[in-house]
PDB file of N, CA and C in Angstrom:
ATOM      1  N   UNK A   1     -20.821   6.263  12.528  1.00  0.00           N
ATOM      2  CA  UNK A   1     -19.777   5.344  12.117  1.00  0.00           C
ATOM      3  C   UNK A   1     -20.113   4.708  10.772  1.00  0.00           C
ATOM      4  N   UNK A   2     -22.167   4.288  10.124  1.00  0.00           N
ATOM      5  CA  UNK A   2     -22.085   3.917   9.153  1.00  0.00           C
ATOM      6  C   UNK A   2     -21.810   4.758   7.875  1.00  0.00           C
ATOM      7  N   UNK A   3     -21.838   5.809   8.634  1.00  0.00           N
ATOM      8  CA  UNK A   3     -21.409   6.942   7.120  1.00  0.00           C
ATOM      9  C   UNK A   3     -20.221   7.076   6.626  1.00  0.00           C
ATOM     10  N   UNK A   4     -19.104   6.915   7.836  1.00  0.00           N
ATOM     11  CA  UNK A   4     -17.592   7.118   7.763  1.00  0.00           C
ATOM     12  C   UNK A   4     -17.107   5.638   6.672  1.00  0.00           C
ATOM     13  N   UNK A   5     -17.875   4.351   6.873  1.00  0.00           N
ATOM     14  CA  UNK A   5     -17.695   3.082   6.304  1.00  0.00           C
ATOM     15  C   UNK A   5     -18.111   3.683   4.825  1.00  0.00           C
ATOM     16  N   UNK A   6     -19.245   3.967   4.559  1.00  0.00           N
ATOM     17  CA  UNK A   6     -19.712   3.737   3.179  1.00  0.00           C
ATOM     18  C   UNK A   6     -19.073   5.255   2.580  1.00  0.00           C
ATOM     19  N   UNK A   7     -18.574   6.169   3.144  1.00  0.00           N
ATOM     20  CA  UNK A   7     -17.668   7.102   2.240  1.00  0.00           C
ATOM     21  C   UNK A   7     -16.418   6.975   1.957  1.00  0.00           C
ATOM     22  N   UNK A   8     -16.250   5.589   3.116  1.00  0.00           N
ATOM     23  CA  UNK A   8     -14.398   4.766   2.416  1.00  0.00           C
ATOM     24  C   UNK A   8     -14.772   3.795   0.899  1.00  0.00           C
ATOM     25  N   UNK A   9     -15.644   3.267   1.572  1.00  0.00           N
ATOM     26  CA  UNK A   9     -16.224   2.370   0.233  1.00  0.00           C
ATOM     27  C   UNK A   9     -16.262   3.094  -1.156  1.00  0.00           C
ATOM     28  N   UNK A  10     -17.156   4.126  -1.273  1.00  0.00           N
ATOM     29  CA  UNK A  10     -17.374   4.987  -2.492  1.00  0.00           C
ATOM     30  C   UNK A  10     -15.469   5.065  -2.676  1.00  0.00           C
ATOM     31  N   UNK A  11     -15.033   5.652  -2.087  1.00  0.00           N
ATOM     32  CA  UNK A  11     -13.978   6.218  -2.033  1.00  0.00           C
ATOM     33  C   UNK A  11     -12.535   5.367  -3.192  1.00  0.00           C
ATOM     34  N   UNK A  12     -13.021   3.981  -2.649  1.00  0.00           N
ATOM     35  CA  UNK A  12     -11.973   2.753  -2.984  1.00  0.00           C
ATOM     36  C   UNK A  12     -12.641   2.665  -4.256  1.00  0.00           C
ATOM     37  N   UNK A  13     -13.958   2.337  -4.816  1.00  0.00           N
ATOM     38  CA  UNK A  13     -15.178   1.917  -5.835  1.00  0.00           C
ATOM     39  C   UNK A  13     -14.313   2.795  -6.684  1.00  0.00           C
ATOM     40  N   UNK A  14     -14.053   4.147  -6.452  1.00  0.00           N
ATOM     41  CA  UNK A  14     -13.843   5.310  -7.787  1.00  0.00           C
ATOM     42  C   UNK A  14     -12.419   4.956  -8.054  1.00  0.00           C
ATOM     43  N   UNK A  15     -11.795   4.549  -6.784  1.00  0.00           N
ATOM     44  CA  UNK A  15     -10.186   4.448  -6.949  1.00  0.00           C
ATOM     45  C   UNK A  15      -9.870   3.206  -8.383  1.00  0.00           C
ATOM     46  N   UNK A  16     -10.887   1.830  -7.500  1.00  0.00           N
ATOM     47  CA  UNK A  16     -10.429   0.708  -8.290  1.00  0.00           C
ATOM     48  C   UNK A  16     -11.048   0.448  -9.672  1.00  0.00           C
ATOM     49  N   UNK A  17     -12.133   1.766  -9.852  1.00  0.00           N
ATOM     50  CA  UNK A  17     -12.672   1.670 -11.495  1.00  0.00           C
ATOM     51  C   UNK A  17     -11.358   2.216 -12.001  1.00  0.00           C
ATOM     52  N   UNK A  18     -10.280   2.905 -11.547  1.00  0.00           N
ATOM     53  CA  UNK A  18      -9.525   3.694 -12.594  1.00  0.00           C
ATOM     54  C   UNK A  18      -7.872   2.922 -12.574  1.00  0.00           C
ATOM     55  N   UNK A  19      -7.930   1.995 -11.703  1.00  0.00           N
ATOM     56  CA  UNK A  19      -6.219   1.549 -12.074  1.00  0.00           C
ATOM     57  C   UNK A  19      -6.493   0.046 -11.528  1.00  0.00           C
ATOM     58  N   UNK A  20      -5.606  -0.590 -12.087  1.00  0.00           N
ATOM     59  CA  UNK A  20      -5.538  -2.528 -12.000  1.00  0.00           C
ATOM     60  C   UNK A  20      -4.200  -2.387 -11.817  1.00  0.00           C
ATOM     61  N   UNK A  21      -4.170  -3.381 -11.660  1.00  0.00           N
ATOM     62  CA  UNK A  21      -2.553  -4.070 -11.856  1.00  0.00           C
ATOM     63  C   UNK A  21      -2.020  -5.224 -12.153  1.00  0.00           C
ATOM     64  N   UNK A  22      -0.631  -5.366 -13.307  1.00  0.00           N
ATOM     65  CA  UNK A  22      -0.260  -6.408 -14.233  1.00  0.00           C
ATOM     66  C   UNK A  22       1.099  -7.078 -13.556  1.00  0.00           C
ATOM     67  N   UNK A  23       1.493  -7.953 -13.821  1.00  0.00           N
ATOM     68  CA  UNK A  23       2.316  -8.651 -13.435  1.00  0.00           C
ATOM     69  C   UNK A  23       3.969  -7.705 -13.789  1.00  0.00           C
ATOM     70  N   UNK A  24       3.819  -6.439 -14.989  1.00  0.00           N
ATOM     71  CA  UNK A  24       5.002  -5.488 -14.826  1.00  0.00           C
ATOM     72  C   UNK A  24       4.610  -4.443 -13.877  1.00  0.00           C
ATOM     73  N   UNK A  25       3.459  -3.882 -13.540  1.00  0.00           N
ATOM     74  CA  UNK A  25       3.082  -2.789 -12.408  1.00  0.00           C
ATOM     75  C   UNK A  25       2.330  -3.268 -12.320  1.00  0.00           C
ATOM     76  N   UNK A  26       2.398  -4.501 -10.742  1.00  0.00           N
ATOM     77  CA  UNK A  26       1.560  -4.317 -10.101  1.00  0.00           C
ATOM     78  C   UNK A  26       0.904  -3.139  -8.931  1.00  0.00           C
ATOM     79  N   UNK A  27      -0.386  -3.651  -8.361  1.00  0.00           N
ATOM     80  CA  UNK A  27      -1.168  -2.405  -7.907  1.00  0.00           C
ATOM     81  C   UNK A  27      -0.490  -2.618  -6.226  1.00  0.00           C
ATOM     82  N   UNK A  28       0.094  -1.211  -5.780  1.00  0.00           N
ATOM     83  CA  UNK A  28       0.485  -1.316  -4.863  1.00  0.00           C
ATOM     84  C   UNK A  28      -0.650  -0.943  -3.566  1.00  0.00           C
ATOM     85  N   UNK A  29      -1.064  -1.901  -2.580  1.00  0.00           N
ATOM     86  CA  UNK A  29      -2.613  -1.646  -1.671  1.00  0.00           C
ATOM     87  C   UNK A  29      -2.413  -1.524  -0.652  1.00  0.00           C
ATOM     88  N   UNK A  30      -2.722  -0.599  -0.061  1.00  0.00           N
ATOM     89  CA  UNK A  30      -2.647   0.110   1.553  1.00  0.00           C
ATOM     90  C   UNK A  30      -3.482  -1.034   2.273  1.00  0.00           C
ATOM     91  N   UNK A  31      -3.678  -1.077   3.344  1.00  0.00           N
ATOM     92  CA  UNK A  31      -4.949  -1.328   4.426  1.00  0.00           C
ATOM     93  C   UNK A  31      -4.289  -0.485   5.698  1.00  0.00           C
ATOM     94  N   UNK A  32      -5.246   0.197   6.591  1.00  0.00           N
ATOM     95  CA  UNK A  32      -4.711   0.277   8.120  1.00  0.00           C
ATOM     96  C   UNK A  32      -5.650   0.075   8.317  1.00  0.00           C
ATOM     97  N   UNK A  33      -6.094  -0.494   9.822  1.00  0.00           N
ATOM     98  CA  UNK A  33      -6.205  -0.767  10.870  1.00  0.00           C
ATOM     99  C   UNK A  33      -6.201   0.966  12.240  1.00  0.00           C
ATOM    100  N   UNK A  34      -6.548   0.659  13.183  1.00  0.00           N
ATOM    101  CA  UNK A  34      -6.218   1.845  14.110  1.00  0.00           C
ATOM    102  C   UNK A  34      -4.536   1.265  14.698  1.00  0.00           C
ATOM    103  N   UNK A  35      -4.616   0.031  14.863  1.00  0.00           N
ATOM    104  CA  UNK A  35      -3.552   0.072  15.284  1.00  0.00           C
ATOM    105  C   UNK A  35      -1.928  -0.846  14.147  1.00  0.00           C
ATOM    106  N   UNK A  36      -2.750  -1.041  13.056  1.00  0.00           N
ATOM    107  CA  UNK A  36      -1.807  -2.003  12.678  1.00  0.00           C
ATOM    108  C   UNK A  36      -2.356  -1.296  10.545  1.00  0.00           C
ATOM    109  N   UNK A  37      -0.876  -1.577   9.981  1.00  0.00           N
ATOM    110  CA  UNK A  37      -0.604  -1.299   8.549  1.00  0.00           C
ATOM    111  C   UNK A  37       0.002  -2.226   7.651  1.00  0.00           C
ATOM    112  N   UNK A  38      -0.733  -2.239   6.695  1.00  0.00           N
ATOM    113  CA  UNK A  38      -0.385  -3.722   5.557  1.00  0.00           C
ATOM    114  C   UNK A  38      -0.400  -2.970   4.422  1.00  0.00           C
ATOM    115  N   UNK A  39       0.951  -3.846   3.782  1.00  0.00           N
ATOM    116  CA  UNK A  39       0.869  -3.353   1.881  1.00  0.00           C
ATOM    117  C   UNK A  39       0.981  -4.294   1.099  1.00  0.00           C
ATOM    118  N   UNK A  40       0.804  -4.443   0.324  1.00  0.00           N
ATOM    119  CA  UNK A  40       0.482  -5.702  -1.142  1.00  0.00           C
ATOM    120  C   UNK A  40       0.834  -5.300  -2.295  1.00  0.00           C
ATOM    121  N   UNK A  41       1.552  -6.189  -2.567  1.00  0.00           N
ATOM    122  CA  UNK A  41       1.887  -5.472  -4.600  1.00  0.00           C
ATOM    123  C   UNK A  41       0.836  -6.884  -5.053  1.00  0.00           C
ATOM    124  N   UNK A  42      -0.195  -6.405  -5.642  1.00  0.00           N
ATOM    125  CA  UNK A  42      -1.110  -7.168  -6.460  1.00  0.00           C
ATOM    126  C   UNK A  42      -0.988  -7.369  -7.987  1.00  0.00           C
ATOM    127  N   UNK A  43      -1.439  -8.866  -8.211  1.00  0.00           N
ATOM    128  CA  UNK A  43      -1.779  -8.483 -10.368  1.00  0.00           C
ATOM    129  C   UNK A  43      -2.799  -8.911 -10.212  1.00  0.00           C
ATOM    130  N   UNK A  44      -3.850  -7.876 -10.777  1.00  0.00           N
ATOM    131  CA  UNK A  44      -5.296  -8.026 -10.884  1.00  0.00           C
ATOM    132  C   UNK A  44      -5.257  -9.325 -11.868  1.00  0.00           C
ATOM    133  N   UNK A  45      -4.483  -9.479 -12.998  1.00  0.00           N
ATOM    134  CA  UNK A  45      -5.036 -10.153 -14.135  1.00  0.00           C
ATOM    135  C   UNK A  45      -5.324 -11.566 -13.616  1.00  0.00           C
ATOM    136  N   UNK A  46      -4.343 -12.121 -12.521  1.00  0.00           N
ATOM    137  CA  UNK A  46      -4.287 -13.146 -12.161  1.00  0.00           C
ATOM    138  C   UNK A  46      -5.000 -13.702 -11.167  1.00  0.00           C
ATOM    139  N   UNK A  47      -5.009 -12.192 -10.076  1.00  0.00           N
ATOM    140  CA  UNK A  47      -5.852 -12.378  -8.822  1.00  0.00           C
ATOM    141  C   UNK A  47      -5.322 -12.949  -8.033  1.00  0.00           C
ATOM    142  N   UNK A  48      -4.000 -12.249  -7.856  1.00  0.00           N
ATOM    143  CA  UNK A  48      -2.672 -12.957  -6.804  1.00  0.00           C
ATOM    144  C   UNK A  48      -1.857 -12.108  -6.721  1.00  0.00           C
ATOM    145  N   UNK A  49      -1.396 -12.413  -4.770  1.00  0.00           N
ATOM    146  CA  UNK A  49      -0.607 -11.159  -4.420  1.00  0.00           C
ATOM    147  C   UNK A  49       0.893 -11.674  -4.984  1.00  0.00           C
ATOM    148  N   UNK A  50       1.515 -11.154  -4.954  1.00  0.00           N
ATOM    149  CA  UNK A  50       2.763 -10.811  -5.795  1.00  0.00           C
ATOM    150  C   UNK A  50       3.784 -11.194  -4.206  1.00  0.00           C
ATOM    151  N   UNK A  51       4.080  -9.717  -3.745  1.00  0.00           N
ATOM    152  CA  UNK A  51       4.163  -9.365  -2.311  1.00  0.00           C
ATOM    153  C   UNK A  51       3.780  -8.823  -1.355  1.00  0.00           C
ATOM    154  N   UNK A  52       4.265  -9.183   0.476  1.00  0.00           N
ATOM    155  CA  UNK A  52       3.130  -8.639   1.027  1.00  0.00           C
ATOM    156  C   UNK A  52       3.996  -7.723   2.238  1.00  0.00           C
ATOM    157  N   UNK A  53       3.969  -7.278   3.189  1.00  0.00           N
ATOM    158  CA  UNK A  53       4.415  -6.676   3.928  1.00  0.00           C
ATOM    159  C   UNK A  53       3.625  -5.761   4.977  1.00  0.00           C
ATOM    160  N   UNK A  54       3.882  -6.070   6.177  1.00  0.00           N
ATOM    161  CA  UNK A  54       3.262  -5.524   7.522  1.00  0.00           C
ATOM    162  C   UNK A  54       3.848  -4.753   8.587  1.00  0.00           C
ATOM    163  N   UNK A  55       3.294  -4.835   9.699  1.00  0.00           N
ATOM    164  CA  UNK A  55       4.422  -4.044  10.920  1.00  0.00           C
ATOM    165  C   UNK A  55       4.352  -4.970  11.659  1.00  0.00           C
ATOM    166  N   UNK A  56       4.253  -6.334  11.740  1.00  0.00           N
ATOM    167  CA  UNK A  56       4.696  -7.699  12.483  1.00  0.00           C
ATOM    168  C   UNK A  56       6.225  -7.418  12.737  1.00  0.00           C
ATOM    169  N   UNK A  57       6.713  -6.951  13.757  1.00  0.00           N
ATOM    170  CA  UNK A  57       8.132  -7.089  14.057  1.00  0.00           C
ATOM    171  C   UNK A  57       8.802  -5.926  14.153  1.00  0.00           C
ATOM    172  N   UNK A  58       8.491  -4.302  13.760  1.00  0.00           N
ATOM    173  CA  UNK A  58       8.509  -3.026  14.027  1.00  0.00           C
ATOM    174  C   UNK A  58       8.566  -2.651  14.907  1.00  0.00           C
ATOM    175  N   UNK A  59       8.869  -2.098  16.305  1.00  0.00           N
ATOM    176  CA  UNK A  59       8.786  -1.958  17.206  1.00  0.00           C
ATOM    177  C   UNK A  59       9.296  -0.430  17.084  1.00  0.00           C
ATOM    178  N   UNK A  60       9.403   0.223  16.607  1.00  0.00           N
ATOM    179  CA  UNK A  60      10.529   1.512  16.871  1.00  0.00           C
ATOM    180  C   UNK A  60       9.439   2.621  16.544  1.00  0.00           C
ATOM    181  N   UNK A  61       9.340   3.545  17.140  1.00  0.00           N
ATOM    182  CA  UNK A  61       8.695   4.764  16.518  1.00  0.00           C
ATOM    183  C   UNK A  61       7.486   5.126  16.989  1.00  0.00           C
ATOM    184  N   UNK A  62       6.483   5.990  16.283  1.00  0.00           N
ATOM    185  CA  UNK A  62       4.902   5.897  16.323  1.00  0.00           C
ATOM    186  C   UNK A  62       4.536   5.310  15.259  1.00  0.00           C
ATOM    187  N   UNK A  63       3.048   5.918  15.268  1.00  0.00           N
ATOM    188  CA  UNK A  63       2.610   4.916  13.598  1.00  0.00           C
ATOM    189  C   UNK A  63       2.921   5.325  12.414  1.00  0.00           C
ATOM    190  N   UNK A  64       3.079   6.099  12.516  1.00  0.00           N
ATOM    191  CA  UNK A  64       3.506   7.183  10.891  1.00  0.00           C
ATOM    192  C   UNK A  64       4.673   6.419  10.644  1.00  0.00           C
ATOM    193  N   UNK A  65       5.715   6.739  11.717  1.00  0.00           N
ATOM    194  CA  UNK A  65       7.257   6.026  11.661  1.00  0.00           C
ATOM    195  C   UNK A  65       7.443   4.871  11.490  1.00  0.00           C
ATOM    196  N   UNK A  66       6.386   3.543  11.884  1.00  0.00           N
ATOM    197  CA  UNK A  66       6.145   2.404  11.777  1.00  0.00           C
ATOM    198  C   UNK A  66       5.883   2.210   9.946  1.00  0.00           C
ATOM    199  N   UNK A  67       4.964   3.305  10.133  1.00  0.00           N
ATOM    200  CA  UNK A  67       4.226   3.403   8.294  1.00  0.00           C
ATOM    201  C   UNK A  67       5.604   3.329   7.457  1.00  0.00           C
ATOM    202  N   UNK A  68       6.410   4.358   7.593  1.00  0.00           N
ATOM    203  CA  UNK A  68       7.444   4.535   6.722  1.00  0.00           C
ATOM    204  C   UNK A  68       7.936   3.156   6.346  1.00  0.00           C
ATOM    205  N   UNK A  69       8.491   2.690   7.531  1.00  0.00           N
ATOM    206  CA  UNK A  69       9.382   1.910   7.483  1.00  0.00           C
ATOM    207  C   UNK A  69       8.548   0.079   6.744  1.00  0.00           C
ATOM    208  N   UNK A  70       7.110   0.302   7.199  1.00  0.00           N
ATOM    209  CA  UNK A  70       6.604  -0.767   6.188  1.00  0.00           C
ATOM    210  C   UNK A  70       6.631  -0.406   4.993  1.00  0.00           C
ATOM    211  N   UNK A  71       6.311   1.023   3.955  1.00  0.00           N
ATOM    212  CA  UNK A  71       6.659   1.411   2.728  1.00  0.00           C
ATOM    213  C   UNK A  71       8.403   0.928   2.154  1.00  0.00           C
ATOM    214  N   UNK A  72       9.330   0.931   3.146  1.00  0.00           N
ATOM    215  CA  UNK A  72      11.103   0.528   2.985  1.00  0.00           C
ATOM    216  C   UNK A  72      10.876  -1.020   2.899  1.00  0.00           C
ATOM    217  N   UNK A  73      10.020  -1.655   3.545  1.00  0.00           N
ATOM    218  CA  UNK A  73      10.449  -2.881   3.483  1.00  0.00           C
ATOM    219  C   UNK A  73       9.359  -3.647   2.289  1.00  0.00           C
ATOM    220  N   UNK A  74       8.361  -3.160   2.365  1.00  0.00           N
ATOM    221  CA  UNK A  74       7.271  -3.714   0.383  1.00  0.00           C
ATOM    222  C   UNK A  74       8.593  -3.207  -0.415  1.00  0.00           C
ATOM    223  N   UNK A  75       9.264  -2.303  -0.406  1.00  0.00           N
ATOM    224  CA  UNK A  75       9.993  -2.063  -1.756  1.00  0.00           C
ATOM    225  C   UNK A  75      11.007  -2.987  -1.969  1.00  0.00           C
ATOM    226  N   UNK A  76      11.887  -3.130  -0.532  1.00  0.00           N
ATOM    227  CA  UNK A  76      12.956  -4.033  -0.736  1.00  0.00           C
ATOM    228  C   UNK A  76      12.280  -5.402  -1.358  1.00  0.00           C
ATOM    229  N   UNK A  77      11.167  -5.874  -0.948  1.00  0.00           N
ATOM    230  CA  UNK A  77      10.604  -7.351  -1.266  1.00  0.00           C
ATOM    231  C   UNK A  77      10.469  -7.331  -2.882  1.00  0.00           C
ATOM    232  N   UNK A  78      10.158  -5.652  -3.551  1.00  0.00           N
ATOM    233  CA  UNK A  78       9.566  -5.520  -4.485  1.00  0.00           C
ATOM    234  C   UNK A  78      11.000  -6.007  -5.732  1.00  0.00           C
ATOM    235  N   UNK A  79      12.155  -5.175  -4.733  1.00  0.00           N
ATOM    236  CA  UNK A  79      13.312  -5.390  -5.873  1.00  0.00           C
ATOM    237  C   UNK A  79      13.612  -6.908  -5.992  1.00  0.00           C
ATOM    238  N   UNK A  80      13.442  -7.506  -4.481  1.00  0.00           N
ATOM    239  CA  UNK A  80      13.751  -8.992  -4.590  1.00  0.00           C
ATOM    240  C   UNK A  80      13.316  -9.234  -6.221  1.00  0.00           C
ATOM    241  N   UNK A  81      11.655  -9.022  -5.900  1.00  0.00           N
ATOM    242  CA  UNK A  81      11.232  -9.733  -7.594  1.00  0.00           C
ATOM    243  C   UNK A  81      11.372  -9.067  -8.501  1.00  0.00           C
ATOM    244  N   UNK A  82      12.127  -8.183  -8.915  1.00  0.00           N
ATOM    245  CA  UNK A  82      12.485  -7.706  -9.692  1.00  0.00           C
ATOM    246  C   UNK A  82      11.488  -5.940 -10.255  1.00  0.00           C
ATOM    247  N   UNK A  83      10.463  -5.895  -8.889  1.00  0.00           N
ATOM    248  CA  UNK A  83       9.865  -5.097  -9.460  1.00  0.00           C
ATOM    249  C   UNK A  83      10.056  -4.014  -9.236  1.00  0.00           C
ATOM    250  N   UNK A  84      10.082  -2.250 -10.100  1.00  0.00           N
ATOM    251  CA  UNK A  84      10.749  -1.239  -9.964  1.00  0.00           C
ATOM    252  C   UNK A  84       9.420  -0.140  -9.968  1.00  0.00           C
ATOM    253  N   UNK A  85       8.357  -0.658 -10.858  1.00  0.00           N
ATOM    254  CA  UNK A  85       7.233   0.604 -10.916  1.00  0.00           C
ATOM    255  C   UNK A  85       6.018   0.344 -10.559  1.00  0.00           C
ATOM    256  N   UNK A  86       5.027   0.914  -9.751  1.00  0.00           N
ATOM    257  CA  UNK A  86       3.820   0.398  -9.265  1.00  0.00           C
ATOM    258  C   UNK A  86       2.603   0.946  -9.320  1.00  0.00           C
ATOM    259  N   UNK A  87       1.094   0.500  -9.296  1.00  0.00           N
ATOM    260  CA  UNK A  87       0.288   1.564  -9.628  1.00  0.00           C
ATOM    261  C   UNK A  87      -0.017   1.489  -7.966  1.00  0.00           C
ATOM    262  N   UNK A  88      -0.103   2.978  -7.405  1.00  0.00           N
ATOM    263  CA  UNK A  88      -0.843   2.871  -5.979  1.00  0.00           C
ATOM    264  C   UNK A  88      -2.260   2.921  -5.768  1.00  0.00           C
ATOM    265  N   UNK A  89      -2.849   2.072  -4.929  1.00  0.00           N
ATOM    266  CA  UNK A  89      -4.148   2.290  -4.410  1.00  0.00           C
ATOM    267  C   UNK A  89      -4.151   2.390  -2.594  1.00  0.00           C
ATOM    268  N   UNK A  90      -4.655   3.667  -2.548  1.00  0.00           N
ATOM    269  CA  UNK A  90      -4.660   4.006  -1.708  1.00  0.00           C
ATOM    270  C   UNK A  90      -5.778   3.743  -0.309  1.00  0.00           C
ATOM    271  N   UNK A  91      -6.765   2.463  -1.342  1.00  0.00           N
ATOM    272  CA  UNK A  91      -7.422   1.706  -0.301  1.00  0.00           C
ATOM    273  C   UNK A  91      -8.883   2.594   0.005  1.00  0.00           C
ATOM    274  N   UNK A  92      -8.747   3.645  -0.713  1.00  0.00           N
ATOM    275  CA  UNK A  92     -10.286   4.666  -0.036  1.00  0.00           C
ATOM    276  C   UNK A  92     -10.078   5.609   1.083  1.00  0.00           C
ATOM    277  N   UNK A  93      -8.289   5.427   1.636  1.00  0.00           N
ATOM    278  CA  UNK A  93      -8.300   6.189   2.877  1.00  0.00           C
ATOM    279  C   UNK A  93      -7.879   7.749   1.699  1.00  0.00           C
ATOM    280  N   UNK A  94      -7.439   8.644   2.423  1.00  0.00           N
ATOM    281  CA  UNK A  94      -7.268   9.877   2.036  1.00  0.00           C
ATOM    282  C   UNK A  94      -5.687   9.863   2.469  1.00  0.00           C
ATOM    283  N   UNK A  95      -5.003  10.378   0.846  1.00  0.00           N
ATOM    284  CA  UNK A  95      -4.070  10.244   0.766  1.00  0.00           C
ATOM    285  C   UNK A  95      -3.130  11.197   2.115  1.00  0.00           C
ATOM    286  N   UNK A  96      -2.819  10.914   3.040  1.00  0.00           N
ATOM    287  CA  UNK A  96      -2.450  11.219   4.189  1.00  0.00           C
ATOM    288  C   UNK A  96      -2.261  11.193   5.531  1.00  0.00           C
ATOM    289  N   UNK A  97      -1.136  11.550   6.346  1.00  0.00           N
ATOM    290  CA  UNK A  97      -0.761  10.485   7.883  1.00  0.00           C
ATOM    291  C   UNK A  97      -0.262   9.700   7.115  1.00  0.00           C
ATOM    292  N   UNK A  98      -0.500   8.656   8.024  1.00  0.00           N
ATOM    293  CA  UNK A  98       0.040   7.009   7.920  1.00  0.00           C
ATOM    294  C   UNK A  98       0.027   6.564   6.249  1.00  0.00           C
ATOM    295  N   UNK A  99      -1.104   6.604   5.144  1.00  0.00           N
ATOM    296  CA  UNK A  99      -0.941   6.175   3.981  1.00  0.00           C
ATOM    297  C   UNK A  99      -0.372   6.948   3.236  1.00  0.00           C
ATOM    298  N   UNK A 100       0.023   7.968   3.210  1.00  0.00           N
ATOM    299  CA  UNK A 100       1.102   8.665   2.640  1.00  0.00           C
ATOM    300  C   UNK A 100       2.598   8.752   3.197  1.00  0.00           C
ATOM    301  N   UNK A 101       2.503   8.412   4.807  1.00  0.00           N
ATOM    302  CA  UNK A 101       3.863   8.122   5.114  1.00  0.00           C
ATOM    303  C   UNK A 101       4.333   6.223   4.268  1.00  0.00           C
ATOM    304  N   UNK A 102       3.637   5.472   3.918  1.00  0.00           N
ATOM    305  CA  UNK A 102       4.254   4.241   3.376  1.00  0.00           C
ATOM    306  C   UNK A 102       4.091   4.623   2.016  1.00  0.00           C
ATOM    307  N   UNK A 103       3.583   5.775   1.108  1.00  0.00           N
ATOM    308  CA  UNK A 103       4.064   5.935  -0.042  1.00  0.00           C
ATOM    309  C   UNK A 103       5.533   6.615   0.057  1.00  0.00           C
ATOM    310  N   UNK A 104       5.429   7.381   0.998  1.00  0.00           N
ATOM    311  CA  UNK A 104       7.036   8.363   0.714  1.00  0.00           C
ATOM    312  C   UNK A 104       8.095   7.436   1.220  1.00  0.00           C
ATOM    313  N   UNK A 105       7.462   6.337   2.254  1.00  0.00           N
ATOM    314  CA  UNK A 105       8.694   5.097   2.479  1.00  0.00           C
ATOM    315  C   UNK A 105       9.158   4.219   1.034  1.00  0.00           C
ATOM    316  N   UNK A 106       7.978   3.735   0.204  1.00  0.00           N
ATOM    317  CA  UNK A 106       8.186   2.894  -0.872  1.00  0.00           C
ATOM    318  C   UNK A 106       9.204   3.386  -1.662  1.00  0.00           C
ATOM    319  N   UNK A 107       8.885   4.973  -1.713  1.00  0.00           N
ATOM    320  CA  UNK A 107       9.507   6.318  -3.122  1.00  0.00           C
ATOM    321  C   UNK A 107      11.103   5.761  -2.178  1.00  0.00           C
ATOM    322  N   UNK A 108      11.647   6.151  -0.917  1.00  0.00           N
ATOM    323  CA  UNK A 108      12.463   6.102  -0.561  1.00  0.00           C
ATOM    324  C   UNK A 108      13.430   4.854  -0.735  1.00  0.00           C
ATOM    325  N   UNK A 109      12.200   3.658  -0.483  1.00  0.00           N
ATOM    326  CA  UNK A 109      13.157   2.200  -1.003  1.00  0.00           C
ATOM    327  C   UNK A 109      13.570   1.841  -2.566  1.00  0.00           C
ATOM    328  N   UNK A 110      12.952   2.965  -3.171  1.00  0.00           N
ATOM    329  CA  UNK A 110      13.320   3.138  -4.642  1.00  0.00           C
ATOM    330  C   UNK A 110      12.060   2.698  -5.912  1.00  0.00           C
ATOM    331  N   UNK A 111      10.951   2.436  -4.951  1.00  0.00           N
ATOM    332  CA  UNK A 111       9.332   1.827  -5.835  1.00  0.00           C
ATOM    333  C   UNK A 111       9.037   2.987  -7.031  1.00  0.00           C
ATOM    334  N   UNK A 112       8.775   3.326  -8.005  1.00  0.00           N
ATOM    335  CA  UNK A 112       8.273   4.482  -8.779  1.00  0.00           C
ATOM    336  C   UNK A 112       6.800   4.059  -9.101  1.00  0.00           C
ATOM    337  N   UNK A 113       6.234   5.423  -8.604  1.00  0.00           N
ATOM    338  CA  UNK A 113       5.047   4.934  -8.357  1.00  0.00           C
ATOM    339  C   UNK A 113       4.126   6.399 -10.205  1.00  0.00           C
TER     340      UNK A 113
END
């Protein structure tokens, strides 16, 4: 289990040397959980989340389907503030399952990533 931890770590380390995020694209941030999925539009410059969005209140589906539908609802929050383009970080997981089902949800709520 400590190997599976420190090859997410490396994983995120290489991600977050190569993209930040500004108050026009902020950095859009995965987390899962086994049972639970969170997204964040971040601005590094400031060191403040922007917006946030979870599966508090989801009930429909499996997790993938849960995933989607948290990617539909960060975007809608995103247009609230006006925001249209985002840099993704994918948190260290591997782009796929569940963290690629809330990128193809975001693409769907209209996020350009």
């Amino acid at each position: 289990m400590l190997k599976k931890q420190i090859k997410k770590q490396r994983r995120h380390k290489r991600v977050r040397a190569k993209i930040s995020g500004t108050v026009a694209v902020p950095r859009f941030c995965v987390t899962r959980t086994n049972t639970h999925i969170y997204a964040q539009l971040i601005d590094d410059e400031k060191g403040h989340t922007i917006v946030t969005a979870g599966d508090k209140g989801i009930k429909k589906g499996n997790k993938t389907e849960i995933a989607v539908e948290v990617g539909k609802l960060i975007a809608e929050k995103a247009k609230e503030k006006k925001i249209g383009k985002v840099v993704f970080d994918r948190g260290g997981y591997k782009y796929h399952g569940r963290i690629k089902a809330v990128a193809e949800g975001a693409r769907e709520g209209g996020l350009k990533f």
